[in-house]
N, C-alpha and C. Protein backbone atom coordinates (compact mmCIF):
# COMPACT_ATOMS: atom_id res chain seq x y z
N UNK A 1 0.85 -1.18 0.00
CA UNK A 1 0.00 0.00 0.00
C UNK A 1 0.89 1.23 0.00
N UNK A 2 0.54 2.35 -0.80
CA UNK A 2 1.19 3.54 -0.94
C UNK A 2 0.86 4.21 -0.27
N UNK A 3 1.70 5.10 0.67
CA UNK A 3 1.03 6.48 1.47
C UNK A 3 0.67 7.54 0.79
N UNK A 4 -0.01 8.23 1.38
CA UNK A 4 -0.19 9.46 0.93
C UNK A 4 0.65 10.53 0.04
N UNK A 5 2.04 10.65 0.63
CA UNK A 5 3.31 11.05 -0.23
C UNK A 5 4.08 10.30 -1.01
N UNK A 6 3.68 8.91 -0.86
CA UNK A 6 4.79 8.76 -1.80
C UNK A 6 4.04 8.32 -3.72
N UNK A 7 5.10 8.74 -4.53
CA UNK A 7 4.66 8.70 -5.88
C UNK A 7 4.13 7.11 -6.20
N UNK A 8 3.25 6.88 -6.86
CA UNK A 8 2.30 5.72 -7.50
C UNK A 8 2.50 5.89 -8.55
N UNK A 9 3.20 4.52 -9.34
CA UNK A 9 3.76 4.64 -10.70
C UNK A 9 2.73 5.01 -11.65
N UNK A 10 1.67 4.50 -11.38
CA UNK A 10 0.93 4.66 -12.43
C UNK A 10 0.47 5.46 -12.21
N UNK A 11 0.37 6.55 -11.44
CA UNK A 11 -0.13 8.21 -10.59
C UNK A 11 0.36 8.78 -11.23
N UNK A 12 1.40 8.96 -12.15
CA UNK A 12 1.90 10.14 -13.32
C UNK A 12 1.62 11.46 -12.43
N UNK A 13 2.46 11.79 -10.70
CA UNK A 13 2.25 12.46 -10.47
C UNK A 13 3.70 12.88 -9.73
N UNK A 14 4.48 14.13 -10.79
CA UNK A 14 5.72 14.50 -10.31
C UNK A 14 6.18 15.43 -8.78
N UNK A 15 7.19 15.19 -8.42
CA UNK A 15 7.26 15.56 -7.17
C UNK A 15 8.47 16.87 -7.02
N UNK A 16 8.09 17.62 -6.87
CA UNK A 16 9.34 18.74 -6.33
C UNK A 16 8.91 19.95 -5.34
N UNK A 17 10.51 19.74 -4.55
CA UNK A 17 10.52 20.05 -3.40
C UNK A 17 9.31 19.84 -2.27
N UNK A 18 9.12 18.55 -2.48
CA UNK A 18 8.27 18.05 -1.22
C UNK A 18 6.97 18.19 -1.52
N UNK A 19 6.56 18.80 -2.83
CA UNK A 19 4.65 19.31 -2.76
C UNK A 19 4.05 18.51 -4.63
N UNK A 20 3.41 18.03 -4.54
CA UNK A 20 2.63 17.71 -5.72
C UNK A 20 3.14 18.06 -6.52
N UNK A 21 3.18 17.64 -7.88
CA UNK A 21 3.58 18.36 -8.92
C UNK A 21 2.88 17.45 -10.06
N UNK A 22 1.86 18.32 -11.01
CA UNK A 22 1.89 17.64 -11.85
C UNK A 22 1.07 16.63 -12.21
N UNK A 23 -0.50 17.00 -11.64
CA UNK A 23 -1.17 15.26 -11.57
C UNK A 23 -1.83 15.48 -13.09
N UNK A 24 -1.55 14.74 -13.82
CA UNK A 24 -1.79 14.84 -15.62
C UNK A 24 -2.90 14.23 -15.58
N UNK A 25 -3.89 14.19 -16.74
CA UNK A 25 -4.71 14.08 -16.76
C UNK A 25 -4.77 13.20 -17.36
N UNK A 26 -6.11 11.75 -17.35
CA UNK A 26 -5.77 10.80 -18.14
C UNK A 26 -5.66 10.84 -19.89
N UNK A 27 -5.18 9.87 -20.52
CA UNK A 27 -5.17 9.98 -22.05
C UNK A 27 -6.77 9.86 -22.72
N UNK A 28 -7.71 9.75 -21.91
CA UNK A 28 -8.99 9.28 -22.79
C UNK A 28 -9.45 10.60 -23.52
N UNK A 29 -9.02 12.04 -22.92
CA UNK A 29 -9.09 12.85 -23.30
C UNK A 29 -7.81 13.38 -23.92
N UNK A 30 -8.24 14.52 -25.28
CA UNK A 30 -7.22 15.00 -26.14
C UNK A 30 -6.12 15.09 -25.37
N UNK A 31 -5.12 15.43 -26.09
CA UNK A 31 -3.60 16.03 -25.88
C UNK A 31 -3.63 17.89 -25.35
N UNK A 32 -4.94 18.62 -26.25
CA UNK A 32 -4.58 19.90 -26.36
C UNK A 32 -5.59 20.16 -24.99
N UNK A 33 -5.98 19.25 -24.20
CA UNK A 33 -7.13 19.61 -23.33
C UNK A 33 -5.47 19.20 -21.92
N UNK A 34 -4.89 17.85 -22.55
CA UNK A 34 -4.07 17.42 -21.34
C UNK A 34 -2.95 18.77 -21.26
N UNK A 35 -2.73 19.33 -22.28
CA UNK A 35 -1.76 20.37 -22.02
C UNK A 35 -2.39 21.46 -21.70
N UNK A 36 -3.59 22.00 -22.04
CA UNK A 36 -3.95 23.58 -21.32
C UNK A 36 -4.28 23.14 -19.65
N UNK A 37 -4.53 21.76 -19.33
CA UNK A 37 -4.19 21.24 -17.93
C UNK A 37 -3.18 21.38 -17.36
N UNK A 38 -1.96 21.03 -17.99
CA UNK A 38 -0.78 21.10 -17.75
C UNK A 38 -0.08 22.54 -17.14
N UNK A 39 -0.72 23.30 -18.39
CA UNK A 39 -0.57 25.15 -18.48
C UNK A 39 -1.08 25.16 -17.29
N UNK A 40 -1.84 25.46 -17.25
CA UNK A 40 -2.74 25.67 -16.01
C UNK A 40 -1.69 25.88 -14.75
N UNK A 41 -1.48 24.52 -14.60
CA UNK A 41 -0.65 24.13 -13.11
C UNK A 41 0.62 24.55 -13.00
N UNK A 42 1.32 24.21 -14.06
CA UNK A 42 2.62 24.98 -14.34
C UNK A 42 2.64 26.77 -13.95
N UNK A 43 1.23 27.41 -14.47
CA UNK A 43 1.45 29.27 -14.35
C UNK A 43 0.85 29.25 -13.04
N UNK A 44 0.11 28.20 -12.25
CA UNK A 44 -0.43 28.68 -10.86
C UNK A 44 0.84 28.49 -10.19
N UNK A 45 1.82 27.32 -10.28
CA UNK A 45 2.66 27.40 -9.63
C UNK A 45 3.84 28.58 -10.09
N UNK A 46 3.69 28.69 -10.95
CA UNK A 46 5.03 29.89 -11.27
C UNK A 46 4.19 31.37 -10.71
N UNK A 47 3.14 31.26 -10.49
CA UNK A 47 2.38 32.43 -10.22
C UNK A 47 2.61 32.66 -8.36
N UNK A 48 2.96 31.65 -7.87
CA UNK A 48 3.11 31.47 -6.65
C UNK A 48 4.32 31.68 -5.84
N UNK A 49 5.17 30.88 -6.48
CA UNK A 49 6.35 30.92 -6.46
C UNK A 49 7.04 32.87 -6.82
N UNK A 50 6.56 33.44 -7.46
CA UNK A 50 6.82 34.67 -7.97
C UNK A 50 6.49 35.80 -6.78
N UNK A 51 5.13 35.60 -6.82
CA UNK A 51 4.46 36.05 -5.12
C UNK A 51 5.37 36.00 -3.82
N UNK A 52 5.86 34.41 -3.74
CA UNK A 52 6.51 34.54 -2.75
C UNK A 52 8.35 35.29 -3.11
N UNK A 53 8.57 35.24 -4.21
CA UNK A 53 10.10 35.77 -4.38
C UNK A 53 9.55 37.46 -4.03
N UNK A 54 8.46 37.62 -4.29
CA UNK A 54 8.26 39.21 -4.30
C UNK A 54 8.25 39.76 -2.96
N UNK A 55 7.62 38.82 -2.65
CA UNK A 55 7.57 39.11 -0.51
C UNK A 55 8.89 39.70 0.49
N UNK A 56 9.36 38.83 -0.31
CA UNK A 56 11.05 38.70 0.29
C UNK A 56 10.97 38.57 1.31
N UNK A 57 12.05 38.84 2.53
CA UNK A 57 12.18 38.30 3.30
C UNK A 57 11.29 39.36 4.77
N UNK A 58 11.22 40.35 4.06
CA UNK A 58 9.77 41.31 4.86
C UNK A 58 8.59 40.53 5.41
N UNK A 59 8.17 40.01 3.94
CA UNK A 59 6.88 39.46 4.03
C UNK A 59 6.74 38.26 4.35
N UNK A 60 7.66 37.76 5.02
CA UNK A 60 8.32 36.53 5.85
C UNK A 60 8.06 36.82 7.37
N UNK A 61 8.37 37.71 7.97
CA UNK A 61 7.76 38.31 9.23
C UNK A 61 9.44 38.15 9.63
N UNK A 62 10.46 37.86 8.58
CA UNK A 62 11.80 37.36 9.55
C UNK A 62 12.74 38.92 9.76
N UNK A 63 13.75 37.88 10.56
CA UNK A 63 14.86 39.18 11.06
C UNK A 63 15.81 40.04 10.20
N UNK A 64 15.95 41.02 9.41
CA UNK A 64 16.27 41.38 8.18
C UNK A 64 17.57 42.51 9.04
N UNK A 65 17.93 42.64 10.10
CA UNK A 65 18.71 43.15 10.90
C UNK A 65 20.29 42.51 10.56
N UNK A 66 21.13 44.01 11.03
CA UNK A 66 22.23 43.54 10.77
C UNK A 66 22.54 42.60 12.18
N UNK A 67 21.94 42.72 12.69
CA UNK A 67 22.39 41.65 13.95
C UNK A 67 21.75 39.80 13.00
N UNK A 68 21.37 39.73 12.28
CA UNK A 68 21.15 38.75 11.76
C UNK A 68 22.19 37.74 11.64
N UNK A 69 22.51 36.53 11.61
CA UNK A 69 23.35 35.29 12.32
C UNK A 69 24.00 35.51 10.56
N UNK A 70 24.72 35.24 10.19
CA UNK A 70 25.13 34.82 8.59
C UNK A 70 24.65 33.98 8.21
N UNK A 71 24.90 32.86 8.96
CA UNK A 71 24.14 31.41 8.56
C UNK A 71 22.81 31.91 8.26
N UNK A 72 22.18 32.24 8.56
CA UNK A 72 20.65 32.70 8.57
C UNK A 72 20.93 33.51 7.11
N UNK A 73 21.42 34.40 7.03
CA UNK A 73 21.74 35.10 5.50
C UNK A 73 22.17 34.06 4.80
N UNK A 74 23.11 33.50 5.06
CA UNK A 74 23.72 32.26 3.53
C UNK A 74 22.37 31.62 2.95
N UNK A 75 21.15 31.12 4.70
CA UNK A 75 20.05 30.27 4.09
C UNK A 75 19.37 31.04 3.63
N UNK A 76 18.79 32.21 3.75
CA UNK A 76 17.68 32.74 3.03
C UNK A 76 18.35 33.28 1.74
N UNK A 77 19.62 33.34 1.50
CA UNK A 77 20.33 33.36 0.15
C UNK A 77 19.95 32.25 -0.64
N UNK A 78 19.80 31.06 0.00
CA UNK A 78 20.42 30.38 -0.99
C UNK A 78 18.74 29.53 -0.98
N UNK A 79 17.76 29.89 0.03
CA UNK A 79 16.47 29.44 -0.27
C UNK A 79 16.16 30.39 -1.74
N UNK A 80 16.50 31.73 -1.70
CA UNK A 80 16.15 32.77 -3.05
C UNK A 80 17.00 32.28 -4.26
N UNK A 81 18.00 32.16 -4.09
CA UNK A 81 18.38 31.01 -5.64
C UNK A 81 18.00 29.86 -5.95
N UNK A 82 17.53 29.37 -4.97
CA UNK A 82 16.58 28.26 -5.15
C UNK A 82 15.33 28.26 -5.65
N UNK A 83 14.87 29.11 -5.50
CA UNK A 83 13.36 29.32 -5.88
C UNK A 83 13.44 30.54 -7.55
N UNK A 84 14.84 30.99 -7.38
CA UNK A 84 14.64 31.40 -8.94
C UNK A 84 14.89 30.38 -9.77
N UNK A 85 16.04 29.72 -9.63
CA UNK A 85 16.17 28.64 -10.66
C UNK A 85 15.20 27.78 -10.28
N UNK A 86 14.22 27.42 -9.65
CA UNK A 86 13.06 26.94 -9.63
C UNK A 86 12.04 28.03 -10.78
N UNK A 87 11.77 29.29 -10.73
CA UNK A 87 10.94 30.41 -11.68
C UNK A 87 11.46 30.00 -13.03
N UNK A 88 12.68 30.16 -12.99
CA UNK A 88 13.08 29.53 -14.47
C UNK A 88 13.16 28.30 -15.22
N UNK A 89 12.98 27.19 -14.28
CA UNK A 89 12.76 26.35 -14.59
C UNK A 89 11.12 26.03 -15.02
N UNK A 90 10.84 26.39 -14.28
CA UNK A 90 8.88 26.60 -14.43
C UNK A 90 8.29 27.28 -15.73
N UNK A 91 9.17 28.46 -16.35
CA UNK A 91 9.23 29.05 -17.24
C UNK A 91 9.63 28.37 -18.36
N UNK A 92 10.66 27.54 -18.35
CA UNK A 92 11.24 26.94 -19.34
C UNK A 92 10.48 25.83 -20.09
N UNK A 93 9.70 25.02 -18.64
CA UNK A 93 8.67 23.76 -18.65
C UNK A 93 7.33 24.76 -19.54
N UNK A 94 7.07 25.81 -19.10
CA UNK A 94 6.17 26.62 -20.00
C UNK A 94 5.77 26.64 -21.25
N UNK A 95 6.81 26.78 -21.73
CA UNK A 95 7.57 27.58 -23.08
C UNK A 95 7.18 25.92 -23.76
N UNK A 96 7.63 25.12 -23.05
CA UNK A 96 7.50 23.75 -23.43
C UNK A 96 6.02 23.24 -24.06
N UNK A 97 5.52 23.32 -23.09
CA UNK A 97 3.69 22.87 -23.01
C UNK A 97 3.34 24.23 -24.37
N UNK A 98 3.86 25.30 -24.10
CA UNK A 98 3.27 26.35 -25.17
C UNK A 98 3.63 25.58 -26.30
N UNK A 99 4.57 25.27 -26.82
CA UNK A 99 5.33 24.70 -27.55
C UNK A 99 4.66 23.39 -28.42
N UNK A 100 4.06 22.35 -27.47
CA UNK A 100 3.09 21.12 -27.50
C UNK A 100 1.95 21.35 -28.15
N UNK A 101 1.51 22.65 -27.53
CA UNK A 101 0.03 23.19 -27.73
C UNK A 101 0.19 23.50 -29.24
N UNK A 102 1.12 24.36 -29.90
CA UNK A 102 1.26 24.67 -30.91
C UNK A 102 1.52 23.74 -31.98
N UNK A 103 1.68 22.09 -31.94
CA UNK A 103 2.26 20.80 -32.43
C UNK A 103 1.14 20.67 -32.52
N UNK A 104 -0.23 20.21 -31.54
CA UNK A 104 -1.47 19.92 -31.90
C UNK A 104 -2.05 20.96 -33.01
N UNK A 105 -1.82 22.19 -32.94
CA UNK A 105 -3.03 22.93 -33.49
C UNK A 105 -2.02 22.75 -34.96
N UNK A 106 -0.98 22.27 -35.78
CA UNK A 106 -0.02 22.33 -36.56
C UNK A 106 -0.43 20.79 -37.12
N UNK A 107 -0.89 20.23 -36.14
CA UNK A 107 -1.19 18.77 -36.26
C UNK A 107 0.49 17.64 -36.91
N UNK A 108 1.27 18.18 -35.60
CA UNK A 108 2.27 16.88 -35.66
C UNK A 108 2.85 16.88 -34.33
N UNK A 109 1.76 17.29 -33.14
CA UNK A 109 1.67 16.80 -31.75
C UNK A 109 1.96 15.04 -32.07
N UNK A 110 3.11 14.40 -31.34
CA UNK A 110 3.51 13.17 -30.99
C UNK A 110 4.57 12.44 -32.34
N UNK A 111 4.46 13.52 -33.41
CA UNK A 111 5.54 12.91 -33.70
C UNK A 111 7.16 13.07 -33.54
N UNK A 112 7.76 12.08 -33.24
CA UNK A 112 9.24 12.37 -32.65
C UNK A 112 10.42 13.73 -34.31
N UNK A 113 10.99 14.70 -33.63
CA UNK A 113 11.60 15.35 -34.62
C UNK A 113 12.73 15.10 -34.69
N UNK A 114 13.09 13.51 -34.22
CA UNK A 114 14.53 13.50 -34.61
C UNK A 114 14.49 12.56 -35.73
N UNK A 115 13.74 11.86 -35.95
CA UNK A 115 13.43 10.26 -36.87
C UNK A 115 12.09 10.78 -37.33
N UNK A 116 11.26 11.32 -37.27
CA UNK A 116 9.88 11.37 -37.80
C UNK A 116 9.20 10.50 -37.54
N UNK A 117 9.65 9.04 -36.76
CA UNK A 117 8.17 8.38 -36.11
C UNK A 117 7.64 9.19 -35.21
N UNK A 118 6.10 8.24 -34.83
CA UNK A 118 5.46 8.33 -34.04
C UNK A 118 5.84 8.44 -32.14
N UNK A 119 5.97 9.30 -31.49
CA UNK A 119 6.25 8.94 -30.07
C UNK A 119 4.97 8.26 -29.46
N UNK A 120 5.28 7.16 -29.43
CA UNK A 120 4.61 6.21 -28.15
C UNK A 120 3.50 6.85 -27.53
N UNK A 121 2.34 6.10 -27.29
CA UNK A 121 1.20 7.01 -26.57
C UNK A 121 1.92 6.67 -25.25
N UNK A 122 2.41 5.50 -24.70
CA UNK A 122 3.09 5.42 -23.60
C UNK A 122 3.62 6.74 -22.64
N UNK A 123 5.15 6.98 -23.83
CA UNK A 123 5.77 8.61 -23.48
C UNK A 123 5.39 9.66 -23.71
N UNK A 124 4.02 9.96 -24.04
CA UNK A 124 3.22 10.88 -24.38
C UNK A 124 2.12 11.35 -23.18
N UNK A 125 1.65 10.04 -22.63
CA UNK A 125 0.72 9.88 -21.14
C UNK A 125 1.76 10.33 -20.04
N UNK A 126 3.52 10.38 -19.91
CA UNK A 126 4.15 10.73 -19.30
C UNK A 126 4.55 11.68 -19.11
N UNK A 127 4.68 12.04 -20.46
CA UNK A 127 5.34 13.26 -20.77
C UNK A 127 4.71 14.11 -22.04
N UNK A 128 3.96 14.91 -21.85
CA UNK A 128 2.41 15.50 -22.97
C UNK A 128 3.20 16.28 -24.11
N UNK A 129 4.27 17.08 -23.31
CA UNK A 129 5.03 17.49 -24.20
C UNK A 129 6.51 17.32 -24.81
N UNK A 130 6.52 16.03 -24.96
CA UNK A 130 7.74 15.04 -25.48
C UNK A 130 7.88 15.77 -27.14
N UNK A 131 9.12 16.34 -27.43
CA UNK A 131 9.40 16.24 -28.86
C UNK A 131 10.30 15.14 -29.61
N UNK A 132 10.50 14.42 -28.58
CA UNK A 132 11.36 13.35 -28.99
C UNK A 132 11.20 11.68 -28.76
N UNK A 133 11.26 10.67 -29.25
CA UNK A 133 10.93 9.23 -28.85
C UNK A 133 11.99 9.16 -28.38
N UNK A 134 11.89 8.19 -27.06
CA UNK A 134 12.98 7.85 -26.21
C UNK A 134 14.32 7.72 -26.73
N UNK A 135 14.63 6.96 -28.07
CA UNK A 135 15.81 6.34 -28.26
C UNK A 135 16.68 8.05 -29.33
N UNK A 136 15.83 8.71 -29.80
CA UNK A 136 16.08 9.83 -29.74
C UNK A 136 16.80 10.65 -28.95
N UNK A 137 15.71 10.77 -27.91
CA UNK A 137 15.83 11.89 -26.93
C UNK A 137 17.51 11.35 -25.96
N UNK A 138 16.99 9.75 -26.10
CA UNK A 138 18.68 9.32 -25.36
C UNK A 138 19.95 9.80 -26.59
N UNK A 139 19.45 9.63 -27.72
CA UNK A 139 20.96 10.10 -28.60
C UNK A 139 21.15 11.59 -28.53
N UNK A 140 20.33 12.17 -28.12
CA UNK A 140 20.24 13.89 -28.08
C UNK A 140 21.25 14.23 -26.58
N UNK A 141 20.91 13.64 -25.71
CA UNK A 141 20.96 13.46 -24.37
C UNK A 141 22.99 13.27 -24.62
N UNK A 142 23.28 12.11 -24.96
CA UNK A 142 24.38 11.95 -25.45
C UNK A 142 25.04 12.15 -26.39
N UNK A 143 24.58 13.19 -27.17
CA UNK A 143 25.40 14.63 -27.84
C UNK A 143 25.79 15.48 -26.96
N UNK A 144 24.80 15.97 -26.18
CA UNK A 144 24.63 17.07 -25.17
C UNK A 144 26.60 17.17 -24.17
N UNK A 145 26.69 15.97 -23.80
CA UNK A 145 27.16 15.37 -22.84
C UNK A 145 28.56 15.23 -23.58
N UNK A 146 29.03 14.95 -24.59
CA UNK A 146 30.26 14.93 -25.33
C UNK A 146 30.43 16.36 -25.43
């Protein structure tokens, strides 16, 4: 039996930094319905995440004093680079799904652009906005890397 937190393979439900991420929607419905789902969750969370970078450490209720410990500065440093390269990453995943959305309405949503097959409904239920079939995306992966 699975708890409450932990991921269920077949739950297609991603996890970062400790909170939900990501519960996709099943395949019985379109692609362009699973990705404005996708959108959705992706801009509430980047919408959130933004809110809180804006707060800063004011709107934290914390100690912003030069009597403040360093350690305490290094962490709330390095919680704020954390959470941007988290914004940008969220942004990037964006750009992505925008990206998907525009493959459906183009009508060559799922096919892989490195070989021109078909990507798998499999890696497609995983991943909505895949431009690549696995054995692809692994030779892309290992270009990258040389």
């Amino acid at each position: 039996m699975h708890g409450a937190n932990v991921p269920h393979c077949g739950d297609l439900r991603l996890y970062a930094r400790g909170r939900r991420r990501r519960s996709l929607t099943p395949m019985t419905i379109g692609p362009q319905h699973r990705l404005k789902a996708l959108r959705a969750e992706i801009a509430d969370d980047l919408a959130r995440d933004e809110a809180e970078l804006a707060a800063g450490p004011e709107g934290r209720a914390e100690d912003t004093t030069q009597s403040q410990h360093p350690a305490d500065v290094a962490s709330d440093l390095f919680e704020r680079e954390s959470r941007l390269t988290m914004d940008r990453r969220l942004r990037s995943e964006l750009d992505t799904v925008d990206d998907a959305m525009r493959r459906v309405r183009e009508g060559t949503y799922g096919t892989c652009q490195g070989c021109g097959r078909s990507i798998p409904p499999e890696r497609l239920e995983a991943l909505p906005q895949a431009v690549r079939c696995v054995e692809c995306q692994r030779r892309e992966e290992h270009q990258a890397r040389i």
